[in-house]
PDB file of N, CA and C in Angstrom:
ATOM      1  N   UNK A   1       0.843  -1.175   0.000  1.00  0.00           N
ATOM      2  CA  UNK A   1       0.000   0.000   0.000  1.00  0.00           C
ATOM      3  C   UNK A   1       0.886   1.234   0.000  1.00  0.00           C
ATOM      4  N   UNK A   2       0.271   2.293  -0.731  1.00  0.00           N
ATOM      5  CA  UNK A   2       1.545   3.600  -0.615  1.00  0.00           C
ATOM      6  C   UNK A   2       0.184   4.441  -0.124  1.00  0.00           C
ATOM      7  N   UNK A   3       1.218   5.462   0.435  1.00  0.00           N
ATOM      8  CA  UNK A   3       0.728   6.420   1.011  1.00  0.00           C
ATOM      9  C   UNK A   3       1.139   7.768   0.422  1.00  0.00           C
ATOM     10  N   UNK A   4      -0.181   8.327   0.064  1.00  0.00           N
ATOM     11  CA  UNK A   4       0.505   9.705  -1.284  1.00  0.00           C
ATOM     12  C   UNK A   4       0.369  11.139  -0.081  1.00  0.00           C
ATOM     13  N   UNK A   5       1.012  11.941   0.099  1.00  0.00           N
ATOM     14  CA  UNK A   5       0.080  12.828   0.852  1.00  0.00           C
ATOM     15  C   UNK A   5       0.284  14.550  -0.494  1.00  0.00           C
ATOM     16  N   UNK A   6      -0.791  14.700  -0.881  1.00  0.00           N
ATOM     17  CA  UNK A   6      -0.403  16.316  -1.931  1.00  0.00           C
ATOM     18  C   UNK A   6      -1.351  16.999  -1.218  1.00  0.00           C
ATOM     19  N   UNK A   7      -0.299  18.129  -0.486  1.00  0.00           N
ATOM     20  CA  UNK A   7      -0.746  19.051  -0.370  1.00  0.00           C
ATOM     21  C   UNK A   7      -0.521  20.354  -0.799  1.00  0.00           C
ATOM     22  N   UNK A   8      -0.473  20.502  -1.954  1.00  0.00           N
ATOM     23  CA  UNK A   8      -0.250  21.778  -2.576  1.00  0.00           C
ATOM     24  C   UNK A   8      -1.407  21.517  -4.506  1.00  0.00           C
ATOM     25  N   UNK A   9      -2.274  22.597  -4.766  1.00  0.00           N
ATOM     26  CA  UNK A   9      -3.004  22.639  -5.797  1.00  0.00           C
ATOM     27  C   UNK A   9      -1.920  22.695  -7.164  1.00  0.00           C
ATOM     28  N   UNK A  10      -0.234  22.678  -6.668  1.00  0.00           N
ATOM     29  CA  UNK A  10       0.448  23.192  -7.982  1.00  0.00           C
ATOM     30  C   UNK A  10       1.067  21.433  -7.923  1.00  0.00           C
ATOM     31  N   UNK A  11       1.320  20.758  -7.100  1.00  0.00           N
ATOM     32  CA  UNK A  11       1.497  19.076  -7.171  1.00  0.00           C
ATOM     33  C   UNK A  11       0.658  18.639  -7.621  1.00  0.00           C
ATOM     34  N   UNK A  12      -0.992  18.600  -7.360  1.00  0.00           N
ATOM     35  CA  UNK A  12      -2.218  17.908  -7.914  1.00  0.00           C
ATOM     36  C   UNK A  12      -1.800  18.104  -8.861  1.00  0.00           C
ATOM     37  N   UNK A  13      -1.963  19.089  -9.566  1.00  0.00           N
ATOM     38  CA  UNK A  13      -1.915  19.648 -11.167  1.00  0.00           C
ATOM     39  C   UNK A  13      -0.642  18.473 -11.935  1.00  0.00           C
ATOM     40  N   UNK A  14       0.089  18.453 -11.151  1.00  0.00           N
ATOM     41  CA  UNK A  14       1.594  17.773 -11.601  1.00  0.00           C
ATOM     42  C   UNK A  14       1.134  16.527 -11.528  1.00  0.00           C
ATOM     43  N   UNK A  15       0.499  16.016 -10.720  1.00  0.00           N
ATOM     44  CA  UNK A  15       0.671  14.357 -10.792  1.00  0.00           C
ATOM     45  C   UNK A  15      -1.023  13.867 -11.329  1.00  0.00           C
ATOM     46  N   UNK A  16      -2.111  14.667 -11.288  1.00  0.00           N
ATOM     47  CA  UNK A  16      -2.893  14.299 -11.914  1.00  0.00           C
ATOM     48  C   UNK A  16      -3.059  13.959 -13.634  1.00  0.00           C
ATOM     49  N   UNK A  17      -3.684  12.646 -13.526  1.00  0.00           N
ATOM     50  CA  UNK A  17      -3.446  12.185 -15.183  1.00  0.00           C
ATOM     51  C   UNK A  17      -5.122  11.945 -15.307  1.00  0.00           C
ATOM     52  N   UNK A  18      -5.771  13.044 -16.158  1.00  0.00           N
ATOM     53  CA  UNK A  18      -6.667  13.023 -16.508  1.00  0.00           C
ATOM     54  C   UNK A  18      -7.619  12.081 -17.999  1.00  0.00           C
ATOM     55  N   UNK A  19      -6.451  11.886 -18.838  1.00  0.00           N
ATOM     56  CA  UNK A  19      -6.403  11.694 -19.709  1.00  0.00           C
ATOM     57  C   UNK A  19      -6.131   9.819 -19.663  1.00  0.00           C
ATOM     58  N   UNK A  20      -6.272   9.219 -18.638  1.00  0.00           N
ATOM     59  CA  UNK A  20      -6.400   8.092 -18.240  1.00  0.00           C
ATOM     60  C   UNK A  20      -7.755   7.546 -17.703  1.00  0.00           C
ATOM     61  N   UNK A  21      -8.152   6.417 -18.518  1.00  0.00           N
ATOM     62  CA  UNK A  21      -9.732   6.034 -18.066  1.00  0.00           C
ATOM     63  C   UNK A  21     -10.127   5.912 -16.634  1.00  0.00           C
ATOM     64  N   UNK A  22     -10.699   6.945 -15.960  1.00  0.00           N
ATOM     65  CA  UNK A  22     -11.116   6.683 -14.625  1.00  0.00           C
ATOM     66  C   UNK A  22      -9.975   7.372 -13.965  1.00  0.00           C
ATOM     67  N   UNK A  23      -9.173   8.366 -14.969  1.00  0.00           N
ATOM     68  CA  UNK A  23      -8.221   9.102 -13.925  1.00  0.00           C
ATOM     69  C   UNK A  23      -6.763   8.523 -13.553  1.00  0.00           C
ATOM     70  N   UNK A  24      -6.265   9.579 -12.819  1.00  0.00           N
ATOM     71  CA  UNK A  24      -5.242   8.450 -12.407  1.00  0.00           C
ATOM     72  C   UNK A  24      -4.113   9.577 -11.411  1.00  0.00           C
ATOM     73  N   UNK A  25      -2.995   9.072 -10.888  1.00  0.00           N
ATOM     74  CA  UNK A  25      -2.379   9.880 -10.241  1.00  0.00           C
ATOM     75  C   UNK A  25      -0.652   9.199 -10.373  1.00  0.00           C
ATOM     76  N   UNK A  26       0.161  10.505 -10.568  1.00  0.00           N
ATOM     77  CA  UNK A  26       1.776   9.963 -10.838  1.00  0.00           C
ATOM     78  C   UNK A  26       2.371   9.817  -9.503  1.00  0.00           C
ATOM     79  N   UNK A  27       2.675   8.486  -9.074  1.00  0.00           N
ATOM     80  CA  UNK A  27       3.410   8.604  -7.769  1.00  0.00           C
ATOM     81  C   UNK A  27       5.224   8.624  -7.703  1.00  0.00           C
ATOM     82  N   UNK A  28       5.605   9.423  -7.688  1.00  0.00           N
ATOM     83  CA  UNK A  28       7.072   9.233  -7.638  1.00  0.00           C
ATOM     84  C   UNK A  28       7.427   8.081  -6.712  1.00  0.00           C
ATOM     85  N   UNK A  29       8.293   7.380  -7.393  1.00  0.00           N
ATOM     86  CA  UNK A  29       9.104   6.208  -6.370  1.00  0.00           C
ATOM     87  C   UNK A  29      10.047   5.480  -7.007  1.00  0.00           C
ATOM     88  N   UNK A  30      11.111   5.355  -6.642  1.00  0.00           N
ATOM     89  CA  UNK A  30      12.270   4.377  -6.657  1.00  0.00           C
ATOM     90  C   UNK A  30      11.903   3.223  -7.019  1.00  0.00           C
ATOM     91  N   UNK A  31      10.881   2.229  -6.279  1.00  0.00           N
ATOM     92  CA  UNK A  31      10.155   1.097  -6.318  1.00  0.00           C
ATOM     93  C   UNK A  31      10.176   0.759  -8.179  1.00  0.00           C
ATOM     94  N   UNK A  32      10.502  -0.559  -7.854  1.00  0.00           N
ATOM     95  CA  UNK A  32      10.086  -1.164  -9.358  1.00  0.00           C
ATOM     96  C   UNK A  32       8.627  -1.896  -9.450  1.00  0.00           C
ATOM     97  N   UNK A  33       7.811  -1.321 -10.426  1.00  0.00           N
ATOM     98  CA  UNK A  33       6.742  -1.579 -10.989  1.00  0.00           C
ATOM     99  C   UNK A  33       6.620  -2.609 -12.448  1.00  0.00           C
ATOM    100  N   UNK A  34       5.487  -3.228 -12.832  1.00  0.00           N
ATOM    101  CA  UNK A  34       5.633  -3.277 -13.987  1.00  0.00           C
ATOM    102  C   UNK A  34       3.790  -2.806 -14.465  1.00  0.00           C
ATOM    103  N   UNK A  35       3.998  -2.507 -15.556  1.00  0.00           N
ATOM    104  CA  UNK A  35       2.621  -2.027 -16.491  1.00  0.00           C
ATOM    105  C   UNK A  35       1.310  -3.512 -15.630  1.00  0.00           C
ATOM    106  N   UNK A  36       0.126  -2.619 -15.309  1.00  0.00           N
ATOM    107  CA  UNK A  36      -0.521  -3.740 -14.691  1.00  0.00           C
ATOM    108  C   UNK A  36      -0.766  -4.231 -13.689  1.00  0.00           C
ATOM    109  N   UNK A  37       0.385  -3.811 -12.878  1.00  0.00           N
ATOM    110  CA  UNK A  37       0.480  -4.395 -11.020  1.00  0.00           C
ATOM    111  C   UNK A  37      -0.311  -3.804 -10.644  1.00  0.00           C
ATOM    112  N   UNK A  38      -1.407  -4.190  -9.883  1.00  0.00           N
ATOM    113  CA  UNK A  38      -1.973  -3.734  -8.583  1.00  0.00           C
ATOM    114  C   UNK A  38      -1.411  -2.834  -7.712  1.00  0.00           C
ATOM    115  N   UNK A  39      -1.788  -1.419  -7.786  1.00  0.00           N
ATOM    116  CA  UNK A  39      -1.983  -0.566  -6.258  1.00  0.00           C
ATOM    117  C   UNK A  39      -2.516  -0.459  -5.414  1.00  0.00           C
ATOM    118  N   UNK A  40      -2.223   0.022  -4.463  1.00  0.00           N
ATOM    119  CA  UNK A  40      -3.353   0.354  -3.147  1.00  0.00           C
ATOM    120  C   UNK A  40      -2.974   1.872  -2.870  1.00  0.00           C
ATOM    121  N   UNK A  41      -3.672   2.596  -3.020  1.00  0.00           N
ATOM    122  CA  UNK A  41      -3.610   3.964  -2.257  1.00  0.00           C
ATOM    123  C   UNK A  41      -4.614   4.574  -1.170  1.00  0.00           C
ATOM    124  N   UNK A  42      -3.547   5.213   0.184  1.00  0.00           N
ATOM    125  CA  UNK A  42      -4.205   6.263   0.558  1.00  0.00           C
ATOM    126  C   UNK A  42      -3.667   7.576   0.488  1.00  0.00           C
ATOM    127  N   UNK A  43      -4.951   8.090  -0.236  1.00  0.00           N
ATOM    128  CA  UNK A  43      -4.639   9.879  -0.724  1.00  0.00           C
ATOM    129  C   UNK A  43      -4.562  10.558   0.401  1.00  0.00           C
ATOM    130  N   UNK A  44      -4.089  11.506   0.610  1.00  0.00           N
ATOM    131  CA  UNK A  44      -4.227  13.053   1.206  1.00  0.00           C
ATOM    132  C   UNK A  44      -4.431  14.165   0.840  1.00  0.00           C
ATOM    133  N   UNK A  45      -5.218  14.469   0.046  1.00  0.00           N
ATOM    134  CA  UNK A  45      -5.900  15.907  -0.796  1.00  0.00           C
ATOM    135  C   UNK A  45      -5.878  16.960  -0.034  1.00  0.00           C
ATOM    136  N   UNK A  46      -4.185  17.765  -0.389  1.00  0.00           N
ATOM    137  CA  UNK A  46      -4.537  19.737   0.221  1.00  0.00           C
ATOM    138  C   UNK A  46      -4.935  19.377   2.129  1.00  0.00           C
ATOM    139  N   UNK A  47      -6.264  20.089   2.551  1.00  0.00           N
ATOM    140  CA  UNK A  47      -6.140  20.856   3.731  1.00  0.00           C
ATOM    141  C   UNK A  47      -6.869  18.889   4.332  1.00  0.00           C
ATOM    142  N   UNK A  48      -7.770  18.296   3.651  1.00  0.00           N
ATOM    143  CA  UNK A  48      -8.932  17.525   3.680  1.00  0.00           C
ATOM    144  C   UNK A  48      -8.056  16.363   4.699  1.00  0.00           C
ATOM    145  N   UNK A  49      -8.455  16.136   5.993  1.00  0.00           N
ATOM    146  CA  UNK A  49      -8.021  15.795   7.132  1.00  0.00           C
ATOM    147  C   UNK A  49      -8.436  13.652   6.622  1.00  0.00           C
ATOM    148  N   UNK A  50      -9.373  13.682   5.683  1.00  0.00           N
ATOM    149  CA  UNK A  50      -9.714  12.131   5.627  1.00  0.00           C
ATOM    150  C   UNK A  50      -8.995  11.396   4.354  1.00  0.00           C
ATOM    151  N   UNK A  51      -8.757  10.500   4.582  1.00  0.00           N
ATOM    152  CA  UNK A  51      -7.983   9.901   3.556  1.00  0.00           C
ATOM    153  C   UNK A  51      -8.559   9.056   2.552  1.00  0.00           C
ATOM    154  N   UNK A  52      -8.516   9.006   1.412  1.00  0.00           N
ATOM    155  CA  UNK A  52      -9.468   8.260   0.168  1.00  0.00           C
ATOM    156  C   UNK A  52      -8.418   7.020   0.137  1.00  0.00           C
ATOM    157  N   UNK A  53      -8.959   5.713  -0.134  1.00  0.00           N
ATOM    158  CA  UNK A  53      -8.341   4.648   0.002  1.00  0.00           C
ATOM    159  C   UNK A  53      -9.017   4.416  -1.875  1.00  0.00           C
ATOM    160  N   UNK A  54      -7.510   3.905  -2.237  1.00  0.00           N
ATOM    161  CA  UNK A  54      -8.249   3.834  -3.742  1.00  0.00           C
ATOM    162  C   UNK A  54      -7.243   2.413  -4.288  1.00  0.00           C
ATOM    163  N   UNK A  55      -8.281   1.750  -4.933  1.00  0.00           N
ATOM    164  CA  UNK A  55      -7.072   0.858  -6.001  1.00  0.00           C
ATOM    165  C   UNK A  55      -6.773   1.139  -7.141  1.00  0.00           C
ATOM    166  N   UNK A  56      -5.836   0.909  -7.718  1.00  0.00           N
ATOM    167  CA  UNK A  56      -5.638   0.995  -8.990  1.00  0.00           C
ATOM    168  C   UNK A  56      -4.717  -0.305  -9.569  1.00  0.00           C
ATOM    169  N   UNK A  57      -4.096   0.509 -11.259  1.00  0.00           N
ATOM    170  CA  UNK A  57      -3.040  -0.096 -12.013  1.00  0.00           C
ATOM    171  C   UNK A  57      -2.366   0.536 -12.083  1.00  0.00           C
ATOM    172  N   UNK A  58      -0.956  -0.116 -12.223  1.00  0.00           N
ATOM    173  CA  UNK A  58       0.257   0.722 -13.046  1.00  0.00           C
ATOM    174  C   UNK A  58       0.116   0.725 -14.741  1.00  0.00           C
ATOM    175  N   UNK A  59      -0.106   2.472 -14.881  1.00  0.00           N
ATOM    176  CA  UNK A  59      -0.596   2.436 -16.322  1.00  0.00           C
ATOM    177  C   UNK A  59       0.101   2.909 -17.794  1.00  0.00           C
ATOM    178  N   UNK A  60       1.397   3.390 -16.475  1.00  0.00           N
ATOM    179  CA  UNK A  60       2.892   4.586 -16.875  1.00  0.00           C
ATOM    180  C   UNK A  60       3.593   4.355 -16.271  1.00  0.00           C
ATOM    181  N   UNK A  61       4.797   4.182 -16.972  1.00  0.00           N
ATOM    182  CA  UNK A  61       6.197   4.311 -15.748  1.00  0.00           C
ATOM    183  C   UNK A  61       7.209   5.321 -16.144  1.00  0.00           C
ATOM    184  N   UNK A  62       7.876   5.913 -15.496  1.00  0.00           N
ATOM    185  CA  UNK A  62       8.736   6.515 -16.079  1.00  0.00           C
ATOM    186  C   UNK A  62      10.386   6.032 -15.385  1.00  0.00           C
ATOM    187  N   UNK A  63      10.985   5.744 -15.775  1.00  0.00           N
ATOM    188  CA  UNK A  63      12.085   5.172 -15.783  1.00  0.00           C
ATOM    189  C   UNK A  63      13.153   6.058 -14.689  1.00  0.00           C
ATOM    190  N   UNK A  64      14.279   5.639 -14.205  1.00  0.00           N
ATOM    191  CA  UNK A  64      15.497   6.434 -13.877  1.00  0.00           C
ATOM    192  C   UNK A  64      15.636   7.223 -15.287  1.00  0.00           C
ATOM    193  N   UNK A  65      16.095   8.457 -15.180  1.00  0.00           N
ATOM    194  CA  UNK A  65      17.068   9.158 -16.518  1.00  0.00           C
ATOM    195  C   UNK A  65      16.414   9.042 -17.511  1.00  0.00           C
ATOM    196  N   UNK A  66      15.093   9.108 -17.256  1.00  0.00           N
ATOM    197  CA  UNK A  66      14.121   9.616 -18.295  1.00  0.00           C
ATOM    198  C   UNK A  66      14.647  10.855 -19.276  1.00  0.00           C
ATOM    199  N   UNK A  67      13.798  11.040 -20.315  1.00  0.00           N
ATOM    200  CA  UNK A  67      14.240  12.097 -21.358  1.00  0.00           C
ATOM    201  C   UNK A  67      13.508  13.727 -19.980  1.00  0.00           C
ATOM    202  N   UNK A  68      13.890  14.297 -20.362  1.00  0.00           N
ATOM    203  CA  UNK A  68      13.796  15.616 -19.942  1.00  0.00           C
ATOM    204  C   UNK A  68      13.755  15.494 -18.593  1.00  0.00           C
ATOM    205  N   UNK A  69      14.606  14.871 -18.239  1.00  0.00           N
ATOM    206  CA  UNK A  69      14.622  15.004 -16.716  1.00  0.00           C
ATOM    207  C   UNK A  69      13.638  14.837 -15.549  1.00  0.00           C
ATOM    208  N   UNK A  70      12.658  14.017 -16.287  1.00  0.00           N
ATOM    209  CA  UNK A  70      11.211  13.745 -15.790  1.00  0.00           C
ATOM    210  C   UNK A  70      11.841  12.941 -14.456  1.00  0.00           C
ATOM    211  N   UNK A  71      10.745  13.211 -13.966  1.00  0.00           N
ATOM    212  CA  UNK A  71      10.943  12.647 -12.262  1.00  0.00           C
ATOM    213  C   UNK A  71      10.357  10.901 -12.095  1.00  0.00           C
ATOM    214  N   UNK A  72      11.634   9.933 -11.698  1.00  0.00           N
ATOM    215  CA  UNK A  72      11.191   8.991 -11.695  1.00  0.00           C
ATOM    216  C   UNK A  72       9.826   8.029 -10.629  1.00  0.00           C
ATOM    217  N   UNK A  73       9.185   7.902 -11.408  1.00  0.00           N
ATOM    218  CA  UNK A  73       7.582   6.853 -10.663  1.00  0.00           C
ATOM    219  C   UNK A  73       6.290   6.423 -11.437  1.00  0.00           C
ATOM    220  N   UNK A  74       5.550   6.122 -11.185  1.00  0.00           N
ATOM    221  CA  UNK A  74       4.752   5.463 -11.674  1.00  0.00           C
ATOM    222  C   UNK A  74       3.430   6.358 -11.942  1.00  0.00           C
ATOM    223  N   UNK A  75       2.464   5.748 -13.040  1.00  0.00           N
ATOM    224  CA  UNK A  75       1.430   6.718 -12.960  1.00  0.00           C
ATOM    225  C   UNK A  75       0.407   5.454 -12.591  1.00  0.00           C
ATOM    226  N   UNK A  76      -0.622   5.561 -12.054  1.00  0.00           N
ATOM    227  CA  UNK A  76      -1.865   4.537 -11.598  1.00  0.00           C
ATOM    228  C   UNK A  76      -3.236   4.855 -12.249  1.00  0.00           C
ATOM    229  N   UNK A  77      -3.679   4.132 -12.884  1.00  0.00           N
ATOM    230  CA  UNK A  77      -4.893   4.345 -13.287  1.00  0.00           C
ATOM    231  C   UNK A  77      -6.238   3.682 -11.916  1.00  0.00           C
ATOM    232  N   UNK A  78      -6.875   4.712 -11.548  1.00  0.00           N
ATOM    233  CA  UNK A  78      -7.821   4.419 -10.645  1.00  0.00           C
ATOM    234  C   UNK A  78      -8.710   3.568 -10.959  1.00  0.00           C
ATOM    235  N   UNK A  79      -9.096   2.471 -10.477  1.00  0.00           N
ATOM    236  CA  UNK A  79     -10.085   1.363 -10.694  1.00  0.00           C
ATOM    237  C   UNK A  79     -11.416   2.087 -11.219  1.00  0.00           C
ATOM    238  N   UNK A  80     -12.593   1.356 -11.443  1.00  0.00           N
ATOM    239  CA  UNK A  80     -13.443   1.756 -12.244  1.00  0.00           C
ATOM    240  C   UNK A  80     -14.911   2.007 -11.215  1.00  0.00           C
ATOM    241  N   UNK A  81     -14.437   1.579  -9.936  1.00  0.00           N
ATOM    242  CA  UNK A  81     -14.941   1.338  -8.830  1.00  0.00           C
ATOM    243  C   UNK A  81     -15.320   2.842  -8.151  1.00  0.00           C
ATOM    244  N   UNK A  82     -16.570   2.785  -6.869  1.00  0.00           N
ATOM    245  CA  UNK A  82     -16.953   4.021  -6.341  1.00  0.00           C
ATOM    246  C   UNK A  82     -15.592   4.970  -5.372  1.00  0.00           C
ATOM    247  N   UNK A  83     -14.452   3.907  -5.211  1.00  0.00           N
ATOM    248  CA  UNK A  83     -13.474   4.931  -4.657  1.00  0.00           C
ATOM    249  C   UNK A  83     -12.908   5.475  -5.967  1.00  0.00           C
ATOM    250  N   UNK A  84     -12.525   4.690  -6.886  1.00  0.00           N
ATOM    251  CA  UNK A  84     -11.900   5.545  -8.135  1.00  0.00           C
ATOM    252  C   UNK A  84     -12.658   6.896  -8.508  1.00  0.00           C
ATOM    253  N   UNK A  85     -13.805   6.356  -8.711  1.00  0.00           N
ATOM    254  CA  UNK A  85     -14.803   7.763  -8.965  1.00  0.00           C
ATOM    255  C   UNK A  85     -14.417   8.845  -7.812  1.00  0.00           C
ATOM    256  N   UNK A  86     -14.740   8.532  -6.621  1.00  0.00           N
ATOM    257  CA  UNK A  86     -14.894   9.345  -6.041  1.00  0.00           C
ATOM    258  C   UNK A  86     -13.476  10.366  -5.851  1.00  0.00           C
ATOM    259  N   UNK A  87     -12.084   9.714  -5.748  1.00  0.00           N
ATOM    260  CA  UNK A  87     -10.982  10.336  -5.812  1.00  0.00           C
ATOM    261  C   UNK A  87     -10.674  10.961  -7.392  1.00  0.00           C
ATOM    262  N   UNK A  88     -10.840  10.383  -8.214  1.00  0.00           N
ATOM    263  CA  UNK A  88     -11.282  11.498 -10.012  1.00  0.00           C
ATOM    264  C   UNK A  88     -12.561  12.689  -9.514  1.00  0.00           C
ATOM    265  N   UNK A  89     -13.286  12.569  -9.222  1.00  0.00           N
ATOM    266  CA  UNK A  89     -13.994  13.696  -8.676  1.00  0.00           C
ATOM    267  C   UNK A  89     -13.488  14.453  -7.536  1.00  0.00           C
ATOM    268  N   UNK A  90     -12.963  14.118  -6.800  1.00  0.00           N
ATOM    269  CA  UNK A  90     -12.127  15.014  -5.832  1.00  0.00           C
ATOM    270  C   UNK A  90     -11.295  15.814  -6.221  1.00  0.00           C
ATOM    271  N   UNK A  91     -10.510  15.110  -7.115  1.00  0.00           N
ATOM    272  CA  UNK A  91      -9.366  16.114  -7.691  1.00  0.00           C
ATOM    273  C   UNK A  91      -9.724  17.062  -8.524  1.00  0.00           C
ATOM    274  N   UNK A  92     -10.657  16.711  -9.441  1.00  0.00           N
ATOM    275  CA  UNK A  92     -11.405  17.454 -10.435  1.00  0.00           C
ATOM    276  C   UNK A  92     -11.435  18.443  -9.845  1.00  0.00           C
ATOM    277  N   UNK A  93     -12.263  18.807  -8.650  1.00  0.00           N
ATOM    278  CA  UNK A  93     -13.128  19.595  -8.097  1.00  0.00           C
ATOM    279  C   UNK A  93     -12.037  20.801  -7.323  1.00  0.00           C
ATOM    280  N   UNK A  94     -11.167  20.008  -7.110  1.00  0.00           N
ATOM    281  CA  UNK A  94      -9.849  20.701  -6.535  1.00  0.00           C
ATOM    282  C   UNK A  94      -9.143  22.187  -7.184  1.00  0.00           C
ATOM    283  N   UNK A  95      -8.914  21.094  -8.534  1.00  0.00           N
ATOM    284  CA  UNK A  95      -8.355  21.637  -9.513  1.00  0.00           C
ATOM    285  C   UNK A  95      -9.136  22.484  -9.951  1.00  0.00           C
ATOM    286  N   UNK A  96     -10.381  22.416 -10.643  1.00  0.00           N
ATOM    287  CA  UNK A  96     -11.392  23.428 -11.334  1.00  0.00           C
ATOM    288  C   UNK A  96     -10.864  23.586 -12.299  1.00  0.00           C
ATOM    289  N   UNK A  97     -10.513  24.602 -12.599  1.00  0.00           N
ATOM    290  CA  UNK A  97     -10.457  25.523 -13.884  1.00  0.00           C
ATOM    291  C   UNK A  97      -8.530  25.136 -14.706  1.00  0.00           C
ATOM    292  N   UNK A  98      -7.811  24.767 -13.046  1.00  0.00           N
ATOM    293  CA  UNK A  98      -6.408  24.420 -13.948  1.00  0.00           C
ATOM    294  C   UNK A  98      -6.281  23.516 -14.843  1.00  0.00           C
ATOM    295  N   UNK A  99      -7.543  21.925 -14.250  1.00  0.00           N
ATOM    296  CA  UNK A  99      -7.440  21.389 -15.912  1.00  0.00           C
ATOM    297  C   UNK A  99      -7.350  21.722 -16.970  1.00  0.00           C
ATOM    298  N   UNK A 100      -7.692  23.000 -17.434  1.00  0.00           N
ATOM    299  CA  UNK A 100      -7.360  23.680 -18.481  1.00  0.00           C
ATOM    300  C   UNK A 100      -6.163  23.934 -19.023  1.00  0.00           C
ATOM    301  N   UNK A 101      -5.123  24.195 -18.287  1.00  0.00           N
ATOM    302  CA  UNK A 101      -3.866  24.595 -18.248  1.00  0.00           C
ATOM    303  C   UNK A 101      -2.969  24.079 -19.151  1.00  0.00           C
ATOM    304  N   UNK A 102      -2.179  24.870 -19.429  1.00  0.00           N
ATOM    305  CA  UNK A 102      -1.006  23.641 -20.901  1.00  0.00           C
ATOM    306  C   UNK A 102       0.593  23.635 -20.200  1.00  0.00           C
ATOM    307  N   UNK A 103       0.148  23.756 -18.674  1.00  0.00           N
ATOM    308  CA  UNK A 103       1.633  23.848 -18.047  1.00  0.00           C
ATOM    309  C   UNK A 103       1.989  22.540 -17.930  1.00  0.00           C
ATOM    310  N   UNK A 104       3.288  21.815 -18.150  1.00  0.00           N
ATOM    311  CA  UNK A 104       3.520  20.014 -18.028  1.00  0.00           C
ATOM    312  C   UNK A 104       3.388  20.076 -17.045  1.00  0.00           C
ATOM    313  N   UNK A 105       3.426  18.697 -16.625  1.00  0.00           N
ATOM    314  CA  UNK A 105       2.640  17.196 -15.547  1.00  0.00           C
ATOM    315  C   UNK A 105       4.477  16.587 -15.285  1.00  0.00           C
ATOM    316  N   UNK A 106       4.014  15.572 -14.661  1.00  0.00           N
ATOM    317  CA  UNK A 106       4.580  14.479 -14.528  1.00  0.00           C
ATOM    318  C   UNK A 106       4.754  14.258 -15.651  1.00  0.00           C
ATOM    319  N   UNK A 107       3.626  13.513 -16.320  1.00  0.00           N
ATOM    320  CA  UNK A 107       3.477  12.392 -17.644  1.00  0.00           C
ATOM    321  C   UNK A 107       3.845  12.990 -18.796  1.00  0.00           C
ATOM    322  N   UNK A 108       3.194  14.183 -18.828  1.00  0.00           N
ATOM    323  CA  UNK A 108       3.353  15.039 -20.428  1.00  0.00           C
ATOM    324  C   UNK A 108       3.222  16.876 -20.649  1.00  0.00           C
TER     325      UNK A 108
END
């Protein structure tokens, strides 16, 4: 199980992967993954004192010494399930209007 804690609206922005079915979130880590493995997360969203317990997949990886200096970890696609929903709607709601934004991510 990992434990994510983001508290800042300019990290969400960074590690949220919208553009993944059911969402998803980039976790930096050392840890070796492969495409597919089972996650377990508990979130920490900003000020929000309760923690979202979510499963997912590994849906992205990004390697050591990635091209542009991208930060090495994994991205998770949130299960299709009422915690997935509910943590893709959390963040959404967080974010608002920066989904819009064309500033890079983690992923891209």
């Amino acid at each position: 199980m990992l434990s994510l804690n983001i508290k800042e609206k300019s990290a969400l922005y960074a590690a949220f992967m919208p553009h993944l079915r059911n969402g998803g979130l980039f976790i930096p880590t050392t840890r070796q993954y492969r495409l597919g493995d089972p996650v377990y997360m508990l979130l920490s969203l900003m000020d929000d004192p309760a923690k979202l317990p979510v499963a997912g997949v590994v849906a992205w990886i990004t390697p050591q010494g990635a091209q542009a200096n991208k930060q090495q970890g994994v991205g998770v696609q949130f299960s299709g399930d009422e915690s997935g929903q509910n943590a893709r709607r959390k963040i959404e709601n967080l974010l608002g209007n920066s989904l819009q934004s064309s500033r890079p991510t983690h992923t891209l």
